[in-house]
PDB file of N, CA and C in Angstrom:
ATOM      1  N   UNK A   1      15.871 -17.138 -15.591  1.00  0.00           N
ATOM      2  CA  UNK A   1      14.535 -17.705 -15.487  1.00  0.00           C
ATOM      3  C   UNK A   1      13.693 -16.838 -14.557  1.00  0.00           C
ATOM      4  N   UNK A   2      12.478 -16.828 -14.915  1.00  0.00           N
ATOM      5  CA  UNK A   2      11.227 -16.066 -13.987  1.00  0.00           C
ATOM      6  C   UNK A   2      11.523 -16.863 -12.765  1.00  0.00           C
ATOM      7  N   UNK A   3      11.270 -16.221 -11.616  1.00  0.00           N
ATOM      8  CA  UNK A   3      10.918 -16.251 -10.259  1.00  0.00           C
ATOM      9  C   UNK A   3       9.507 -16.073  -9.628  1.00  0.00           C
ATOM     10  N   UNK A   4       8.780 -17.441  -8.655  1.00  0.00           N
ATOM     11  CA  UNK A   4       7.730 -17.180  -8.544  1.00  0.00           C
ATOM     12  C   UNK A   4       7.568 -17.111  -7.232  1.00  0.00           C
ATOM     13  N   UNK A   5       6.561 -16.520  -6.651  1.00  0.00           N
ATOM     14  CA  UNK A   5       6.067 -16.215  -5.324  1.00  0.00           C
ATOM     15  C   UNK A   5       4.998 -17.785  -5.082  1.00  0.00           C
ATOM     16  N   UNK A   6       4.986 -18.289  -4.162  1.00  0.00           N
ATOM     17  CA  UNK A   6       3.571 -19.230  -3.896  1.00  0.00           C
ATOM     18  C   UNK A   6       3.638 -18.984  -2.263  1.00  0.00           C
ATOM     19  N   UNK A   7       2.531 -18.830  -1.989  1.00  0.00           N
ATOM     20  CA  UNK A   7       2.340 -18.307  -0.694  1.00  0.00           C
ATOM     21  C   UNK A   7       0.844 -18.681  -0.262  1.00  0.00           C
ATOM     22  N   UNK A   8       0.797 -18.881   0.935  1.00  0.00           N
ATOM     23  CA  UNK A   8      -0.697 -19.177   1.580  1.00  0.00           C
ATOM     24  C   UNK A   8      -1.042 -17.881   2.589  1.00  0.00           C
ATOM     25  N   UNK A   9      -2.296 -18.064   3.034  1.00  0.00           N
ATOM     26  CA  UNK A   9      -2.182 -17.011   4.192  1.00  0.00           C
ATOM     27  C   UNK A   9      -2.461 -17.610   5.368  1.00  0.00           C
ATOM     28  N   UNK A  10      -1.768 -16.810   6.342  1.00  0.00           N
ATOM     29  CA  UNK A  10      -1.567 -17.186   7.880  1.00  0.00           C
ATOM     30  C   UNK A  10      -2.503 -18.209   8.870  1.00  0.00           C
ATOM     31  N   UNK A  11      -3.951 -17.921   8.010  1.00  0.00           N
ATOM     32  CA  UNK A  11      -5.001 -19.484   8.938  1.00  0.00           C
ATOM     33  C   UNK A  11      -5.085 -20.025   8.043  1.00  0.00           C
ATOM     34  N   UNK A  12      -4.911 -20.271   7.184  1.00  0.00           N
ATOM     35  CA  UNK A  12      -4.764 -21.492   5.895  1.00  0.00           C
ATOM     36  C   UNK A  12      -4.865 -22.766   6.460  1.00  0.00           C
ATOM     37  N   UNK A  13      -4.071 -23.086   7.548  1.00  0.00           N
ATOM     38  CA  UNK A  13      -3.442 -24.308   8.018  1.00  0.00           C
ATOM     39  C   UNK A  13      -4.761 -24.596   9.330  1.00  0.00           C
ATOM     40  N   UNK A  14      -5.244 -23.538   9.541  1.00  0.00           N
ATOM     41  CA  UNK A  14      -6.099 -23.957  11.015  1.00  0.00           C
ATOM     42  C   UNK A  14      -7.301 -24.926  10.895  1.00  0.00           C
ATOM     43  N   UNK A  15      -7.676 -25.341   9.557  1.00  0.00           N
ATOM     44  CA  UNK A  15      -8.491 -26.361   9.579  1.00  0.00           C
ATOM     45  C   UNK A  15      -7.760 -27.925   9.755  1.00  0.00           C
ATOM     46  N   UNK A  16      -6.687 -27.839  10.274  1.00  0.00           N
ATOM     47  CA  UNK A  16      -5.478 -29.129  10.464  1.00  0.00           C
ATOM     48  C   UNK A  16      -6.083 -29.586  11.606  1.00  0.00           C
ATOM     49  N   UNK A  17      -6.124 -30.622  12.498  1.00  0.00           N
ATOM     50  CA  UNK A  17      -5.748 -30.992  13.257  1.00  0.00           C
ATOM     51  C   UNK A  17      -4.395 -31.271  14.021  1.00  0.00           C
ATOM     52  N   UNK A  18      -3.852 -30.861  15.171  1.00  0.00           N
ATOM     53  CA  UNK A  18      -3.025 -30.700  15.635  1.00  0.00           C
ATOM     54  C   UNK A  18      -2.058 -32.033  15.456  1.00  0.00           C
ATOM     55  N   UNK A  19      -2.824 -33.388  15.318  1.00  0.00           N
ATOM     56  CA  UNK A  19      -2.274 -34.632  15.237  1.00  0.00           C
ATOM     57  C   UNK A  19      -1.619 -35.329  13.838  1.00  0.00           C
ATOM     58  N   UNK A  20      -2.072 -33.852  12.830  1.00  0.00           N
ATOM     59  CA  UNK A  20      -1.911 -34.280  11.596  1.00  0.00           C
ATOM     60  C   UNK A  20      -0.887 -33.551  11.477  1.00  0.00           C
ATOM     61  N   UNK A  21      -0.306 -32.077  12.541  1.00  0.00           N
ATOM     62  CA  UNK A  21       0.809 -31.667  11.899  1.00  0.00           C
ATOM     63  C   UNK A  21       2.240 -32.337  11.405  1.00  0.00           C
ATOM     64  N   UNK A  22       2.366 -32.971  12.075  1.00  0.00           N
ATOM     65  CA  UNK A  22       3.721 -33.824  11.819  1.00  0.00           C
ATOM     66  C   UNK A  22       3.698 -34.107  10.234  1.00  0.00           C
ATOM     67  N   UNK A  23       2.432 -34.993   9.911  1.00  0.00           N
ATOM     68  CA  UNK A  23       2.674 -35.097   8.651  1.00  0.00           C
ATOM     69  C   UNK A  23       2.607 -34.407   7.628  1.00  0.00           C
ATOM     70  N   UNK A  24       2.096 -33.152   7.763  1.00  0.00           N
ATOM     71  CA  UNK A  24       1.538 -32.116   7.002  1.00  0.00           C
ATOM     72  C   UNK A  24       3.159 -31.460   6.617  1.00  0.00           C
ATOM     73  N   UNK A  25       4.016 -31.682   7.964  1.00  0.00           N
ATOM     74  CA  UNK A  25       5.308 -30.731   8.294  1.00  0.00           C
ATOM     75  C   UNK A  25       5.995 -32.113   7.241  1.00  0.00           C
ATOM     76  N   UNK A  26       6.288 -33.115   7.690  1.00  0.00           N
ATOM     77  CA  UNK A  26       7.252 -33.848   6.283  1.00  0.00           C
ATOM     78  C   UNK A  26       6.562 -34.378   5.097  1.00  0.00           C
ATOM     79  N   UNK A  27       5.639 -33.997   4.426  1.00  0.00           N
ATOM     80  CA  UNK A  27       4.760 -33.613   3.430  1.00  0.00           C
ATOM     81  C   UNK A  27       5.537 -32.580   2.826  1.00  0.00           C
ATOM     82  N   UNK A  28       5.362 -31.516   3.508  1.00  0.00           N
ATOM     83  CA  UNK A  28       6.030 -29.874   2.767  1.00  0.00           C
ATOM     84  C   UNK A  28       7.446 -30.343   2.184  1.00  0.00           C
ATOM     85  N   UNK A  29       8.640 -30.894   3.847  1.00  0.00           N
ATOM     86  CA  UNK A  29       9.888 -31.252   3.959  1.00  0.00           C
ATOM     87  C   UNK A  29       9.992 -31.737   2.505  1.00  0.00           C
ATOM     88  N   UNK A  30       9.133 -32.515   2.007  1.00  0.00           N
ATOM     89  CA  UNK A  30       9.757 -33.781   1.246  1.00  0.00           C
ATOM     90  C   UNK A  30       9.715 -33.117  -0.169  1.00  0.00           C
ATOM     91  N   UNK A  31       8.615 -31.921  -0.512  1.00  0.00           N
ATOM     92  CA  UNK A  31       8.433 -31.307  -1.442  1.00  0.00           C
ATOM     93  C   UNK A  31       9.299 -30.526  -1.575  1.00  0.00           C
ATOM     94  N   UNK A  32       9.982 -29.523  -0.612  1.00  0.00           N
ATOM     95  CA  UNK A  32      10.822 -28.647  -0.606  1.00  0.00           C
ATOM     96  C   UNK A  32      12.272 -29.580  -0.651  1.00  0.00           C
ATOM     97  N   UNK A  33      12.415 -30.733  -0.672  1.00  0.00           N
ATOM     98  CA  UNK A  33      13.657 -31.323  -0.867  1.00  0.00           C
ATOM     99  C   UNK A  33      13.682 -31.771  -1.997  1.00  0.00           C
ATOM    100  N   UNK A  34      12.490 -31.995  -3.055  1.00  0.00           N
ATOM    101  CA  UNK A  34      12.149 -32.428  -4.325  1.00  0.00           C
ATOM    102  C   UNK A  34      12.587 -31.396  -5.082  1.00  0.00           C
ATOM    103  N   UNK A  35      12.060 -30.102  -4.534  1.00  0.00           N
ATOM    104  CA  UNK A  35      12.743 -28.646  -5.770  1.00  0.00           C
ATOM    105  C   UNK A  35      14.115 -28.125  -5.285  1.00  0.00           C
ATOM    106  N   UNK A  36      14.746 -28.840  -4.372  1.00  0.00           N
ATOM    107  CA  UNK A  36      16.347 -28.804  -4.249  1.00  0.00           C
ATOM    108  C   UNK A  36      16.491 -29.230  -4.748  1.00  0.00           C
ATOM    109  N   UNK A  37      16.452 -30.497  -5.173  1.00  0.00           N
ATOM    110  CA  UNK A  37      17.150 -31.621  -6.001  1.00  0.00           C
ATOM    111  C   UNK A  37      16.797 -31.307  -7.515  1.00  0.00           C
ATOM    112  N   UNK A  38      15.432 -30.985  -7.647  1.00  0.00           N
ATOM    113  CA  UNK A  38      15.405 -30.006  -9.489  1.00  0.00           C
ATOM    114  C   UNK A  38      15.869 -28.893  -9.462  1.00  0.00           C
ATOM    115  N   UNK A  39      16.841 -28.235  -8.885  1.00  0.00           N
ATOM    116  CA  UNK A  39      17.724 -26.954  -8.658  1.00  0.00           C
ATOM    117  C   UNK A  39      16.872 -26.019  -8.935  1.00  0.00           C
ATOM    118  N   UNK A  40      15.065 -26.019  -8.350  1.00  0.00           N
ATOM    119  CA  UNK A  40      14.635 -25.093  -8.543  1.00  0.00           C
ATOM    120  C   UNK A  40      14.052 -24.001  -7.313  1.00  0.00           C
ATOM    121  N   UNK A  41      14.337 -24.540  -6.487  1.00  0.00           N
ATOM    122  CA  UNK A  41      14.054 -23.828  -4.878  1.00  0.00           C
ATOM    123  C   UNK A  41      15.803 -22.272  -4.737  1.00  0.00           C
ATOM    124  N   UNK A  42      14.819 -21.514  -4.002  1.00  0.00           N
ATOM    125  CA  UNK A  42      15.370 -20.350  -3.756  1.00  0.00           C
ATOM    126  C   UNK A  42      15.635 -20.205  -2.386  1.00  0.00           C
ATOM    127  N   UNK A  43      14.282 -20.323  -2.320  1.00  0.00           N
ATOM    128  CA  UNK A  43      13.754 -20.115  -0.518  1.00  0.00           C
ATOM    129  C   UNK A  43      12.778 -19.783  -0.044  1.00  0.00           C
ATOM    130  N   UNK A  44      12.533 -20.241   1.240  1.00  0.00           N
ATOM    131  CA  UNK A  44      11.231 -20.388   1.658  1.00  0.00           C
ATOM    132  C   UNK A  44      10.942 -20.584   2.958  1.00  0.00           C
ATOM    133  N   UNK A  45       9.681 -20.221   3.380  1.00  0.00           N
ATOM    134  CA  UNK A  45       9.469 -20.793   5.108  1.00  0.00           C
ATOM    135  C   UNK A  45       8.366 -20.134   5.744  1.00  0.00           C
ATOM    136  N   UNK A  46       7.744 -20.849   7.151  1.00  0.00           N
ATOM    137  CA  UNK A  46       7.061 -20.049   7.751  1.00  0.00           C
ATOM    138  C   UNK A  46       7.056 -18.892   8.177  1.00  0.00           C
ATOM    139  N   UNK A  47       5.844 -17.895   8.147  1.00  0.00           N
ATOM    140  CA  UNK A  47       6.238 -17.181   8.948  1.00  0.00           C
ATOM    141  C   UNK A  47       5.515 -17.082  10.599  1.00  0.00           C
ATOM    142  N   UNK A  48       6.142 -16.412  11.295  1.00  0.00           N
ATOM    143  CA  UNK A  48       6.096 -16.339  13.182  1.00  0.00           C
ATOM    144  C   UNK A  48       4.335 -15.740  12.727  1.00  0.00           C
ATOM    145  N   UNK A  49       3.513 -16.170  13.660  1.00  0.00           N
ATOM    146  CA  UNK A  49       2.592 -15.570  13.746  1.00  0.00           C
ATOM    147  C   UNK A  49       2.278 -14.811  15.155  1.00  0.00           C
ATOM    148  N   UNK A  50       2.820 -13.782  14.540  1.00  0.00           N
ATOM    149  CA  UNK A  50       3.261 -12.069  15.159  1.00  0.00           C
ATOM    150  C   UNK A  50       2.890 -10.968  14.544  1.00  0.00           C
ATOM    151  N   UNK A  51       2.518  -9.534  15.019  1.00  0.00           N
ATOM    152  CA  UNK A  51       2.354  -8.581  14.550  1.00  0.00           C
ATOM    153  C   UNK A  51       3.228  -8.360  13.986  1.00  0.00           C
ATOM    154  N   UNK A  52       2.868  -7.526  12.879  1.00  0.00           N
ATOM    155  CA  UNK A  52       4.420  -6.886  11.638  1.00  0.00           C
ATOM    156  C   UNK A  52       4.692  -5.449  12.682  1.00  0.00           C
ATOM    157  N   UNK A  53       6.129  -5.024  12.536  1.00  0.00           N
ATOM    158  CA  UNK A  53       6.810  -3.710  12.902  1.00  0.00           C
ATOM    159  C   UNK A  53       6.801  -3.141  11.921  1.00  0.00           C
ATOM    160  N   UNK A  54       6.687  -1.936  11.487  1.00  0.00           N
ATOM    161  CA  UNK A  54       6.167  -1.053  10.005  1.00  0.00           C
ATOM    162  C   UNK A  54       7.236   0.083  10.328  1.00  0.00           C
ATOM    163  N   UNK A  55       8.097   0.017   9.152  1.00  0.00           N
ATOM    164  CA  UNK A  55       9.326   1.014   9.251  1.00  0.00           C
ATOM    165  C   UNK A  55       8.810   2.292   8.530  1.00  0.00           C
ATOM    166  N   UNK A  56       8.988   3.802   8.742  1.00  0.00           N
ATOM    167  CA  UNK A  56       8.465   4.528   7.713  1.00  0.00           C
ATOM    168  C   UNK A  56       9.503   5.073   6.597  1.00  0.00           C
ATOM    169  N   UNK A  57       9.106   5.715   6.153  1.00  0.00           N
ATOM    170  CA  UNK A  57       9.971   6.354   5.037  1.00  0.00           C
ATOM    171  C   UNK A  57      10.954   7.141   5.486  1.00  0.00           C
ATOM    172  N   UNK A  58      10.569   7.588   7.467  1.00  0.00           N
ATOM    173  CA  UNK A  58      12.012   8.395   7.719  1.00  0.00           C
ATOM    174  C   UNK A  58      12.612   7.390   8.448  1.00  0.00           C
ATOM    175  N   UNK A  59      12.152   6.317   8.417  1.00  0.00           N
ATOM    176  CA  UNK A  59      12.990   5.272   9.179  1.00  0.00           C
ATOM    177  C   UNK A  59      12.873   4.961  10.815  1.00  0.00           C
ATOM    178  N   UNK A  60      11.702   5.564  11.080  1.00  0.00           N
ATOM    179  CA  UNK A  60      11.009   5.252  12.453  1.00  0.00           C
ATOM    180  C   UNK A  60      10.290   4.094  12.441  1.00  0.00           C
ATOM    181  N   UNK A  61      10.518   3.216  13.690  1.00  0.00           N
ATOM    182  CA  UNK A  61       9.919   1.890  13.571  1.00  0.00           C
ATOM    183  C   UNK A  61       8.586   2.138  14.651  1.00  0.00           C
ATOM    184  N   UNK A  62       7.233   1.898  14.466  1.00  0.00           N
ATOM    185  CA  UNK A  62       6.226   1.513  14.662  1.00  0.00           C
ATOM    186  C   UNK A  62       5.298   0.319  15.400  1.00  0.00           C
ATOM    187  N   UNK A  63       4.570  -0.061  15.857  1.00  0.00           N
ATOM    188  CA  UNK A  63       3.624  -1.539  16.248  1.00  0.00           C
ATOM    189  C   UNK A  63       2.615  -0.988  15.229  1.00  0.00           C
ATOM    190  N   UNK A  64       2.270  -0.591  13.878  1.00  0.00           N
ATOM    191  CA  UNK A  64       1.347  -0.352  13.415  1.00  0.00           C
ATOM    192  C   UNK A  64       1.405   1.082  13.325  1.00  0.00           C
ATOM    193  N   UNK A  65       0.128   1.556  12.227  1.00  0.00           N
ATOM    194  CA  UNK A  65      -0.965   1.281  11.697  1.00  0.00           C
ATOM    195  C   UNK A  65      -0.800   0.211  10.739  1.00  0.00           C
ATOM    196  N   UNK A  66      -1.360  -0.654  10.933  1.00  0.00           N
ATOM    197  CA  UNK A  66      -1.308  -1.664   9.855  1.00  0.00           C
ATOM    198  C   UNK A  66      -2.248  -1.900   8.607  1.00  0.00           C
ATOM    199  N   UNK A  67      -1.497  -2.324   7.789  1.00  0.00           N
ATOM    200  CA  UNK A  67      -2.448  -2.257   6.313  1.00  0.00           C
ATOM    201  C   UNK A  67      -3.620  -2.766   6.127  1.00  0.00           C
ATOM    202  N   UNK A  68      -4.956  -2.087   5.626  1.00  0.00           N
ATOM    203  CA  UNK A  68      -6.145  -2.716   6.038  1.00  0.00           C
ATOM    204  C   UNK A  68      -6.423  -4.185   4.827  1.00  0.00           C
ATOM    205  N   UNK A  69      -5.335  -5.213   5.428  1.00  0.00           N
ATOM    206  CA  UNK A  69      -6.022  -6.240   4.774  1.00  0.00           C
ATOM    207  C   UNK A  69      -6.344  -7.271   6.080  1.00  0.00           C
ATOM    208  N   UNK A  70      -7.353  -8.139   5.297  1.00  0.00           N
ATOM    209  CA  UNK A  70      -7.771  -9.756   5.969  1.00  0.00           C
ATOM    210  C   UNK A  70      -6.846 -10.554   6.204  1.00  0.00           C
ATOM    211  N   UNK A  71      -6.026 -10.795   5.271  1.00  0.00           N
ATOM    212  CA  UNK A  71      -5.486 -11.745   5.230  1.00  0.00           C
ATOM    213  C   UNK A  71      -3.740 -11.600   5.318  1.00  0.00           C
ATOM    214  N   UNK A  72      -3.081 -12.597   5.539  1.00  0.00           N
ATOM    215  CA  UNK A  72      -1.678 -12.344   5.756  1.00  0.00           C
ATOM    216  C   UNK A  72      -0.575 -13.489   5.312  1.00  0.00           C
ATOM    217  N   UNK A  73       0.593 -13.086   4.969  1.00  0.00           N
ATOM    218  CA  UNK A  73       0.708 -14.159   4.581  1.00  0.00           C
ATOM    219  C   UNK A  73       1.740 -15.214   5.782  1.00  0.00           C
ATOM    220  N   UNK A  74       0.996 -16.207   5.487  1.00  0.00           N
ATOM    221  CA  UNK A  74       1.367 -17.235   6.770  1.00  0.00           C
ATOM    222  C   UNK A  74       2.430 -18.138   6.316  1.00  0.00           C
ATOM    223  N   UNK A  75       2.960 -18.721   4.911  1.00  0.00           N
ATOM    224  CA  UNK A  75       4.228 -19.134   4.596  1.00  0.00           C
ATOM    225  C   UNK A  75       4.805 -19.139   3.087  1.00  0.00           C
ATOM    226  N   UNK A  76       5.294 -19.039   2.363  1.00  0.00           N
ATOM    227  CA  UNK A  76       6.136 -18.673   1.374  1.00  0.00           C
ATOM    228  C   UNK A  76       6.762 -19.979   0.865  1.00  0.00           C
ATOM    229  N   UNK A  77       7.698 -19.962  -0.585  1.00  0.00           N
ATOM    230  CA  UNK A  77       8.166 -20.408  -1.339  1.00  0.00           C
ATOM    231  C   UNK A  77       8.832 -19.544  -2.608  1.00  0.00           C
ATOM    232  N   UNK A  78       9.762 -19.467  -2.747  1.00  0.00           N
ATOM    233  CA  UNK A  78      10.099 -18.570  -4.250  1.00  0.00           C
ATOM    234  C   UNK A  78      10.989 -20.098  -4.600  1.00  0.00           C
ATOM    235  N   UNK A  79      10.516 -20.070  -6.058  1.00  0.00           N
ATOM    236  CA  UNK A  79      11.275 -21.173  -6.819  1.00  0.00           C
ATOM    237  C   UNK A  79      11.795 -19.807  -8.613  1.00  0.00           C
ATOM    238  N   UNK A  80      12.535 -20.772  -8.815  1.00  0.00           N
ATOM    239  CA  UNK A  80      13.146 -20.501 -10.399  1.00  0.00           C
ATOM    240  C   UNK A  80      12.997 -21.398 -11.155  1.00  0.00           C
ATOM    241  N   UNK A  81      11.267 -21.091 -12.075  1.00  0.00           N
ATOM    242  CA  UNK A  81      11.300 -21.946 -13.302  1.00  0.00           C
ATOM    243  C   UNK A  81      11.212 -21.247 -14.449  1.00  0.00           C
ATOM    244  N   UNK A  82      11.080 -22.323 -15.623  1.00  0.00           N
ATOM    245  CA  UNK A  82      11.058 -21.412 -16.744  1.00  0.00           C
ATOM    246  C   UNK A  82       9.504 -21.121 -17.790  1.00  0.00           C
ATOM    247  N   UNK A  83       8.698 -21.376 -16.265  1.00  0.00           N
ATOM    248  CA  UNK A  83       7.656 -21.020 -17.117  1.00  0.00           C
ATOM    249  C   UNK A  83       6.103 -20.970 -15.546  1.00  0.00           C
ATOM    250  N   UNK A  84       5.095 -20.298 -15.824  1.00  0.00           N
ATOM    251  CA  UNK A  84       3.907 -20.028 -15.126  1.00  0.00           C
ATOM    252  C   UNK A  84       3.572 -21.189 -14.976  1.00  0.00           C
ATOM    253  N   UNK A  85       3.425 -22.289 -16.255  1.00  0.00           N
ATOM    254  CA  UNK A  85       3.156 -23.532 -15.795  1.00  0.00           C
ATOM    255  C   UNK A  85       3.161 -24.353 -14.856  1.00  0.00           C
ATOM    256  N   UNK A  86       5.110 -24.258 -14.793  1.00  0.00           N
ATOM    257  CA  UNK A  86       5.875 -24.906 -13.751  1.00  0.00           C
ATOM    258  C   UNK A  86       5.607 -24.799 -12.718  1.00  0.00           C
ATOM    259  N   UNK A  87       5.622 -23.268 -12.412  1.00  0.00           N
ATOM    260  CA  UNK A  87       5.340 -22.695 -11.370  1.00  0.00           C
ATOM    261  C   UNK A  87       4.034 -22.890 -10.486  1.00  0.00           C
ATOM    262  N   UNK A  88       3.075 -23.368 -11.331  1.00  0.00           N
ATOM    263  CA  UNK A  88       1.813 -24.098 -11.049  1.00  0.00           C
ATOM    264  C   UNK A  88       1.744 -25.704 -10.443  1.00  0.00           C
ATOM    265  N   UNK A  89       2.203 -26.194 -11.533  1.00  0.00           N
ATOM    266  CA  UNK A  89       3.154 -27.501 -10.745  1.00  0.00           C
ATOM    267  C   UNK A  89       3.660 -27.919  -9.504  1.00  0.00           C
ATOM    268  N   UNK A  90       4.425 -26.962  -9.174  1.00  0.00           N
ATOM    269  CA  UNK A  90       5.485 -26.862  -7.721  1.00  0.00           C
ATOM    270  C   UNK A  90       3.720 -26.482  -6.908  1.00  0.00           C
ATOM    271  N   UNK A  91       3.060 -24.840  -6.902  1.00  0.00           N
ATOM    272  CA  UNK A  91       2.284 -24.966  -5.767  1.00  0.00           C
ATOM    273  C   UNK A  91       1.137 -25.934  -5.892  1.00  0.00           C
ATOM    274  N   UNK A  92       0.850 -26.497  -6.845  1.00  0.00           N
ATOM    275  CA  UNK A  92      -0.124 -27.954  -6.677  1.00  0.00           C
ATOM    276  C   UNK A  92       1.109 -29.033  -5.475  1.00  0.00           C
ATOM    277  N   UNK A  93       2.019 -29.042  -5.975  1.00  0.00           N
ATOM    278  CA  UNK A  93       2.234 -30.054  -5.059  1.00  0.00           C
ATOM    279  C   UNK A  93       2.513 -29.275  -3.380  1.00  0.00           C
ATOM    280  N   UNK A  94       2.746 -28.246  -3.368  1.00  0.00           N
ATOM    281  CA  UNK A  94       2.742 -28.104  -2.268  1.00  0.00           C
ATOM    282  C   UNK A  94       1.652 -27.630  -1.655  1.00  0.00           C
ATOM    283  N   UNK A  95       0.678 -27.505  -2.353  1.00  0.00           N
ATOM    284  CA  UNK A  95      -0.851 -27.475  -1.856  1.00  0.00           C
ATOM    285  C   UNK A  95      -1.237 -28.262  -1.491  1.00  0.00           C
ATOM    286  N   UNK A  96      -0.984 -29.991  -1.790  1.00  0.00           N
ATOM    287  CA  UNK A  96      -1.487 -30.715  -1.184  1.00  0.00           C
ATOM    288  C   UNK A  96      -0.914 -31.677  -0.074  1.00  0.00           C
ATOM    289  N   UNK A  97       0.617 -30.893   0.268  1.00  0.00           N
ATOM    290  CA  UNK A  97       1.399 -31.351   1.242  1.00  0.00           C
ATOM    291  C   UNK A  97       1.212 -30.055   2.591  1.00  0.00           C
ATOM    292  N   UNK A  98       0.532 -29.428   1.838  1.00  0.00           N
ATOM    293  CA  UNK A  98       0.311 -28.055   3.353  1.00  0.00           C
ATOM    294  C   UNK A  98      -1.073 -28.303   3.656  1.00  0.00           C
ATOM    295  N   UNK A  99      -1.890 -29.304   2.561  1.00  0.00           N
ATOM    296  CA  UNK A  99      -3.705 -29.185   2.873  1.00  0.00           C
ATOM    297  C   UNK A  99      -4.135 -27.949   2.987  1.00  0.00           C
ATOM    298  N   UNK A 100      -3.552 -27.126   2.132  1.00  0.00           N
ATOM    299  CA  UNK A 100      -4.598 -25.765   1.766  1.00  0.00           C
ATOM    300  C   UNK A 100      -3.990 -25.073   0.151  1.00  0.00           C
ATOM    301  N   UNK A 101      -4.905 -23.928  -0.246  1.00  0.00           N
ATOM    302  CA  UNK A 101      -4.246 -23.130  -1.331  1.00  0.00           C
ATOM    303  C   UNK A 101      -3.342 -22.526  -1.367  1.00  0.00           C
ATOM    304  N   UNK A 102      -2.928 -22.643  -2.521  1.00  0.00           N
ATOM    305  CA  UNK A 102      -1.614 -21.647  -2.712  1.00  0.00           C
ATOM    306  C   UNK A 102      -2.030 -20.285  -3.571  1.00  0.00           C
ATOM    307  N   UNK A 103      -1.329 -19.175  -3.301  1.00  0.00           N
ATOM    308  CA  UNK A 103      -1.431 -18.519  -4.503  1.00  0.00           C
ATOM    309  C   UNK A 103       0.259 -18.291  -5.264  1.00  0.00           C
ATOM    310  N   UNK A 104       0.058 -17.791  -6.691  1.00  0.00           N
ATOM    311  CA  UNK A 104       1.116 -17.836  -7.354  1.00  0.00           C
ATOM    312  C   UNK A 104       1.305 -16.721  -7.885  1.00  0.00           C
ATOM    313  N   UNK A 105       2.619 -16.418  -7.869  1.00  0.00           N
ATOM    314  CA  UNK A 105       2.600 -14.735  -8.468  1.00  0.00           C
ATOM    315  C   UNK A 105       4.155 -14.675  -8.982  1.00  0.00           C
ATOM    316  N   UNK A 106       4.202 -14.336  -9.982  1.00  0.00           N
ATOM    317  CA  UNK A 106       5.634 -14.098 -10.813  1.00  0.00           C
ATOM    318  C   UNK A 106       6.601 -12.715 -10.024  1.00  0.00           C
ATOM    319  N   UNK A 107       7.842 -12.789  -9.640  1.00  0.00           N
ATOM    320  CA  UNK A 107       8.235 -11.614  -9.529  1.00  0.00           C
ATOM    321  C   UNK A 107       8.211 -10.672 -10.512  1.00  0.00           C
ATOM    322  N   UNK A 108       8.662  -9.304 -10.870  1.00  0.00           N
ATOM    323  CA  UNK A 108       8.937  -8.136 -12.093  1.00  0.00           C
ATOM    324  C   UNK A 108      10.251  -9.096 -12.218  1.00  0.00           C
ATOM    325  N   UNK A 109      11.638  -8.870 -12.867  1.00  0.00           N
ATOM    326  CA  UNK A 109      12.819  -9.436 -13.502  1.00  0.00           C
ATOM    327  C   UNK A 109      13.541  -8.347 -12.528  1.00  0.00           C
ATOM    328  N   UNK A 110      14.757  -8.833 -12.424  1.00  0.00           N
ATOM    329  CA  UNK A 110      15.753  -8.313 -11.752  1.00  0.00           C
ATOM    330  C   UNK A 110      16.803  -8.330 -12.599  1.00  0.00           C
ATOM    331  N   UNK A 111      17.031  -7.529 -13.417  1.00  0.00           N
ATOM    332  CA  UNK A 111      18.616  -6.914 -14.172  1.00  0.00           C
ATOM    333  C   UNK A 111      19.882  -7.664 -13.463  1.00  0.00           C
ATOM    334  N   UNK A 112      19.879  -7.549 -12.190  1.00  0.00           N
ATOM    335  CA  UNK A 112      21.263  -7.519 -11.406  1.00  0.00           C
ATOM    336  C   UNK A 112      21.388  -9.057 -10.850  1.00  0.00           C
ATOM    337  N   UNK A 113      20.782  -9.923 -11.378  1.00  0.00           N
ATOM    338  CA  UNK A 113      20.314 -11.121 -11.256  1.00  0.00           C
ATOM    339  C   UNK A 113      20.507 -11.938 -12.382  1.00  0.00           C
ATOM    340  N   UNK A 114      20.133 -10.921 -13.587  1.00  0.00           N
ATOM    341  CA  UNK A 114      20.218 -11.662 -15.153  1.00  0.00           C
ATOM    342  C   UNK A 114      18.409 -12.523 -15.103  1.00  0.00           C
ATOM    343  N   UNK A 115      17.545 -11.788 -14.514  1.00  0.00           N
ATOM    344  CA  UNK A 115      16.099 -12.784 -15.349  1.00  0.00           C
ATOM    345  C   UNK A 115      15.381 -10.845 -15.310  1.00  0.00           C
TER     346      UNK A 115
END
């Protein structure tokens, strides 16, 4: 089966109120325990909001130059369904258990995986 990316970016969440995180946090919980139980969760999670370390091609690690984008991504989800649809499905619901957008993006197929 295709593999999908759903991901927000890093201030996504800052229009929250601090009093609402709790529920916002077992909102997600309860969604991400919903696509365990449809054996369709992979993995997923926040990420630290921290500068990235940038490894190069000879394998020297860096604090930057960093890539000129806006935006970053602030938390993740990869699920296994069998269709874009689905995959639409899952980040609607977890769009409205994080109170912000998702975006959705199919991986390429992985041979060594079988999709």
């Amino acid at each position: 089966m295709p593999r999908y990316l759903i991901s927000f970016d890093a201030h996504a969440m800052d229009h929250i109120p601090d009093e609402d995180m709790p529920a916002v946090t077992n909102a997600s919980l309860a969604v991400v325990q919903e696509a365990i139980n449809a054996g369709v969760w992979v993995f997923g999670g926040g990420l630290e909001n921290q500068k990235a370390s940038i490894v190069a091609t000879d394998g020297t690690v860096t604090d930057g130059p960093y890539p000129e984008s806006k935006a970053y991504i602030g938390g993740f989800s990869v699920v296994d369904v069998p269709s874009r649809e689905e995959a639409l499905e899952w980040a609607a619901k977890i769009a409205v258990a994080c109170r912000c957008a998702q975006e959705v993006r199919e991986f390429l197929p992985d041979p060594t995986v079988g999709n």
